[in-house]
Protein backbone atom coordinates (compact mmCIF):
# COMPACT_ATOMS: atom_id res chain seq x y z
CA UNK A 1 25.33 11.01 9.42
CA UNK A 2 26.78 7.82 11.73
CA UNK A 3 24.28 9.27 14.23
CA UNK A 4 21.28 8.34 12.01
CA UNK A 5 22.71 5.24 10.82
CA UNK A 6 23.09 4.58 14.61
CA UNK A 7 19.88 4.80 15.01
CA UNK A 8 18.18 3.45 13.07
CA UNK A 9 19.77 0.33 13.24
CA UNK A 10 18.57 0.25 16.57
CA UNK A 11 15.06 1.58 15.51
CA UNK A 12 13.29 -1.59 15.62
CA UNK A 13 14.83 -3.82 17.83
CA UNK A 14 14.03 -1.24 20.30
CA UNK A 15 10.43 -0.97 19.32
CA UNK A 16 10.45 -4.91 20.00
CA UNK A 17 11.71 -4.11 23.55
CA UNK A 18 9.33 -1.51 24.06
CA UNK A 19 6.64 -3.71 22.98
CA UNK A 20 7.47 -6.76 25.33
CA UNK A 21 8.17 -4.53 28.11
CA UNK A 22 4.55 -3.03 27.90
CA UNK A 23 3.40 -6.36 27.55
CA UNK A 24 5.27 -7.21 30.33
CA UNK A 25 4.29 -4.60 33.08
CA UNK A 26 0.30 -4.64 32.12
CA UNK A 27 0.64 -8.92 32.34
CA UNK A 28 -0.72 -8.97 29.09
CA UNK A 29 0.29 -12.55 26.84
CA UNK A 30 2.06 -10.48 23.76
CA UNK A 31 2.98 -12.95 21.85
CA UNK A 32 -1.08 -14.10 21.95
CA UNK A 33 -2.14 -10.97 20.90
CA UNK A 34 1.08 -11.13 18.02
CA UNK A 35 -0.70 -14.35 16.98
CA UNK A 36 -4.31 -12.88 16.90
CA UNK A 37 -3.00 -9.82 14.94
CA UNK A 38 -1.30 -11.74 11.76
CA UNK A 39 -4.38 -14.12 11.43
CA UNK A 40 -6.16 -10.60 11.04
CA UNK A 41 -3.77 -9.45 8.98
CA UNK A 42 -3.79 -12.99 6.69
CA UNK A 43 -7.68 -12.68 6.25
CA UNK A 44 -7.34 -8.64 5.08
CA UNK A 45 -5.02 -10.34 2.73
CA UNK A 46 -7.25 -13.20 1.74
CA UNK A 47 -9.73 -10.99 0.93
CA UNK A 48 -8.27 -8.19 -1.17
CA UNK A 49 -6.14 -10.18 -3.01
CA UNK A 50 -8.79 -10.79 -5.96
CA UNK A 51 -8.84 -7.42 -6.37
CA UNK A 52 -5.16 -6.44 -6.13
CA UNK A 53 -4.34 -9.27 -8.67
CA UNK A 54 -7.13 -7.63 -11.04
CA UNK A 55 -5.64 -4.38 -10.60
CA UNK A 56 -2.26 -5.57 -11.27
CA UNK A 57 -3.22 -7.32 -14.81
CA UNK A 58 -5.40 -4.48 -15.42
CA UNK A 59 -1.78 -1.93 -15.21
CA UNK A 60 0.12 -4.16 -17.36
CA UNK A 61 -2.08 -4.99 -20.55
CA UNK A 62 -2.31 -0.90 -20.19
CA UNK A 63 1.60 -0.57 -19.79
CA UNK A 64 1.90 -4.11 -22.67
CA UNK A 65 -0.71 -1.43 -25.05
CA UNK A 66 1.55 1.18 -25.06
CA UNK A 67 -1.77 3.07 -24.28
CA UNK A 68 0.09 4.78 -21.68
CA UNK A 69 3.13 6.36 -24.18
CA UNK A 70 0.01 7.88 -26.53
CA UNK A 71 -1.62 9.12 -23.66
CA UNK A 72 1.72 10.71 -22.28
CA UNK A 73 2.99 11.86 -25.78
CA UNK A 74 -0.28 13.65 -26.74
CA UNK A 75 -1.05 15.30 -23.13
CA UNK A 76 2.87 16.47 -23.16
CA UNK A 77 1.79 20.06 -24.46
CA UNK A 78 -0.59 20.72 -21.59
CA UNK A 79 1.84 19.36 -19.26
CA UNK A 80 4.50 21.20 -19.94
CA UNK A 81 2.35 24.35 -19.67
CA UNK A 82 1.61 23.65 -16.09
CA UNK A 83 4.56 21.73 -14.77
CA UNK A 84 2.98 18.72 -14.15
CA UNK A 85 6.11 15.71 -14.31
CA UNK A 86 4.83 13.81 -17.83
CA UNK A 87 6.19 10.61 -15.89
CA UNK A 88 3.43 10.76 -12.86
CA UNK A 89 0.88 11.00 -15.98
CA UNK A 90 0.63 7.01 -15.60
CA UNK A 91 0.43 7.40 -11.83
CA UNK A 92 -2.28 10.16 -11.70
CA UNK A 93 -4.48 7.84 -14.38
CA UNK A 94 -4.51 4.86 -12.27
CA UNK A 95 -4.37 6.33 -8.63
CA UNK A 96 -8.85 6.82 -9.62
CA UNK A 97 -9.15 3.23 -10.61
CA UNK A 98 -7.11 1.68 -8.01
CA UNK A 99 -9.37 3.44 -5.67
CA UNK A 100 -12.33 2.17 -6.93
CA UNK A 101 -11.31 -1.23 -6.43
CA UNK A 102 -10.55 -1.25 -3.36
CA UNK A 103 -14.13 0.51 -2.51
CA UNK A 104 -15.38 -2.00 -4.58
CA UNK A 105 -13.94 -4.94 -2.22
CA UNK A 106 -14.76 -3.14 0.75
CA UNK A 107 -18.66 -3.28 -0.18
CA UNK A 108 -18.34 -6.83 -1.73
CA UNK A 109 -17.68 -8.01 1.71
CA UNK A 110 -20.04 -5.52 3.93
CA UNK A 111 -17.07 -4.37 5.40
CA UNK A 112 -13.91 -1.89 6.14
CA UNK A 113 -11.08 -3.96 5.27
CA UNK A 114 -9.05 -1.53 6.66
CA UNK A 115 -10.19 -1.60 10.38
């Protein structure tokens, strides 16, 4: 178990190395393309964040309702019959509508906000 914990500790300072070395040995500026990358990375976040703080509110006045509890207490029959966990019910509702949303901010902005 000390073997793991070894490492891992050393898990990503190694990646680092690895990194910098590749950068290093194909004379590429790293720490350029490091900058280029998290400006990406803060416009992805720029523009999904509309729809993650909708989804967000949208799960608690849900979870605030209680509309999850009456969902979970009347579906616990049929649950039980096929061994579906009754406390993934919540999970399995929203994993559709979370989806949605973020297909639905994809297309607002004519793009793949994932590539």
């Amino acid at each position: 178990m000390q073997f793991i914990s070894y490492i891992s500790n050393l898990a990503i300072p190694f990646t680092i190395f690895i990194i910098v070395l590749y950068g290093l040995i194909e004379k590429q500026q790293v720490f350029d393309i490091f900058i280029q990358g998290a400006k990406e990375g803060i416009e992805i976040v720029i523009k999904i964040i509309p729809t993650l703080i909708g989804l967000f509110l949208s799960i608690s006045i849900l979870r605030a309702s209680g509309i999850f509890d009456l969902l979970n207490n009347i579906l616990e029959p049929i649950l039980s019959i096929i061994n579906f966990p009754s406390e993934v019910l919540a999970l399995a509702l929203i994993r559709p509508i979370s989806r949605k949303c973020i297909s639905c901010s994809r297309n607002r902005f004519n793009e793949n906000i994932w590539s």
